[in-house]
Protein backbone atom coordinates (compact mmCIF):
# COMPACT_ATOMS: atom_id res chain seq x y z
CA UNK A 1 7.02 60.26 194.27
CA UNK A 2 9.91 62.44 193.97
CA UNK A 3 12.32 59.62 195.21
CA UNK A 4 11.28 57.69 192.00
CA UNK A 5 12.08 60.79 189.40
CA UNK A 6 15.08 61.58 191.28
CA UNK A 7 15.95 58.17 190.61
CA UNK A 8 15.59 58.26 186.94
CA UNK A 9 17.06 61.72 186.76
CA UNK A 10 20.29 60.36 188.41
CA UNK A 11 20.17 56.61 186.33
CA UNK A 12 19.83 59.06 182.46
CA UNK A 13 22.63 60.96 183.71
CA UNK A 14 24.81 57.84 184.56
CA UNK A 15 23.92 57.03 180.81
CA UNK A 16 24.65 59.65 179.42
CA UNK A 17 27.91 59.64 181.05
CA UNK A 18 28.71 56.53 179.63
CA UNK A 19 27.60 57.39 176.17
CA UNK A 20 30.07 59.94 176.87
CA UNK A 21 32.89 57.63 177.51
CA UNK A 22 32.40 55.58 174.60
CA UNK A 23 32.26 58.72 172.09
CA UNK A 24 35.40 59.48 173.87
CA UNK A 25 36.90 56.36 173.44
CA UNK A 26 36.42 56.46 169.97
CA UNK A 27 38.22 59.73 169.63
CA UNK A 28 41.08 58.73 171.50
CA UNK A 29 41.17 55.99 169.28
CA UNK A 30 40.79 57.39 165.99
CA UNK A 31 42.06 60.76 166.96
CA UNK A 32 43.62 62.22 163.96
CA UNK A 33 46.78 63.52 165.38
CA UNK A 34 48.78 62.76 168.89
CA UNK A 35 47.48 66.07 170.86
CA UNK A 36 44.03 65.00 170.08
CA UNK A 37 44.51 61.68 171.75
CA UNK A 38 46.02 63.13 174.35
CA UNK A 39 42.99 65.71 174.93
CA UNK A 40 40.60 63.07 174.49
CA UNK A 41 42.40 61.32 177.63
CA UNK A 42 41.75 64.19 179.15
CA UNK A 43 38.37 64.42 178.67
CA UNK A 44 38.16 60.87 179.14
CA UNK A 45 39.23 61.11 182.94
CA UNK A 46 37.16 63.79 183.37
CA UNK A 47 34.19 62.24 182.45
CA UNK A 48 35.28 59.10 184.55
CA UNK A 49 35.10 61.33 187.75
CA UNK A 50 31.45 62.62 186.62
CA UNK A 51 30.62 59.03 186.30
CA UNK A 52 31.66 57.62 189.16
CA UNK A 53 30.12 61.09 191.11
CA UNK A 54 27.06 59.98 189.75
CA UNK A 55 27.39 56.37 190.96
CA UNK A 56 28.31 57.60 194.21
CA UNK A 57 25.37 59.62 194.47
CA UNK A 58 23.15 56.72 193.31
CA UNK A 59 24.07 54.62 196.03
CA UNK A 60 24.23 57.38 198.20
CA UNK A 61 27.71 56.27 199.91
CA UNK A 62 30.94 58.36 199.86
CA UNK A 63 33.50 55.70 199.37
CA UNK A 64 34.21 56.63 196.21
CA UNK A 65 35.57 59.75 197.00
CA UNK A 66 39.01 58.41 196.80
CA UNK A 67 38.14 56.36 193.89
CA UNK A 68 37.62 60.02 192.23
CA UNK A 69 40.39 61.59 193.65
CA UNK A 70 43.05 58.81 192.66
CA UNK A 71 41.51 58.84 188.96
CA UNK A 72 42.02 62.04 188.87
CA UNK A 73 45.62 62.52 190.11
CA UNK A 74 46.58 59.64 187.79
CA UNK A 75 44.87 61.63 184.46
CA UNK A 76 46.66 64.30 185.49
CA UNK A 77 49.98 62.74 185.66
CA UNK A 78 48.75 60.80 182.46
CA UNK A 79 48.12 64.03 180.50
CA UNK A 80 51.75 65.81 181.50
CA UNK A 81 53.66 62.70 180.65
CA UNK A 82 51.96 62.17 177.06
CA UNK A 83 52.36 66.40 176.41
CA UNK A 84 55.91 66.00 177.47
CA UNK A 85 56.26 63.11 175.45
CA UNK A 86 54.44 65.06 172.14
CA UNK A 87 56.78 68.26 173.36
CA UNK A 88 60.20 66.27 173.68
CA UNK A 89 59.56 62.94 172.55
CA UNK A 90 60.84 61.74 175.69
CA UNK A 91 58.81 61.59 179.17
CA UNK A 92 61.67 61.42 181.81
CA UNK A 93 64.99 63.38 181.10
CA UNK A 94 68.00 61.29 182.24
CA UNK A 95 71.00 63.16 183.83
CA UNK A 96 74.35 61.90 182.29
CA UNK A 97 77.42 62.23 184.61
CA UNK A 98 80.55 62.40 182.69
């Protein structure tokens, strides 16, 4: 009995989730200014991970642990390079030689 509620407990959560991504989605779209893009890629990674957690738990497997932990390097990286960009307007700084 209690396998069945967990069960729905885990599959509303995993909806949620994606309800989640697709609100975020839209803000990243329709953000009104660049930093709130960039936060709402953020969040968007963020809720990615919970997501695929949840997934993970589902099936109860744990090879997506380094499905999480390579989506969330890469929004990290994503996130300093798009700051950097809104800071400096330019991601990588070139060295000139003269």
């Amino acid at each position: 009995m209690i396998e069945g509620i967990l069960f729905w407990v885990i599959f509303l959560s995993l909806c949620f989730s994606t309800l989640s991504i697709l609100i975020t989605i839209y803000r990243c779209l329709k953000g009104p200014t660049a930093s709130d893009r960039v936060q709402a890629l953020d969040v968007l990674g963020i809720n990615i991970i919970a997501s695929v957690a949840i997934f993970s738990v589902l099936l109860r497997t744990t090879a997506f642990f380094e499905v999480i932990l390579l989506i969330g390097i890469l929004s990290f990286i994503g996130t300093i390079a798009f700051a950097r960009f809104i800071e400096r307007g330019i991601v990588i700084e070139r060295q000139h030689f003269d």
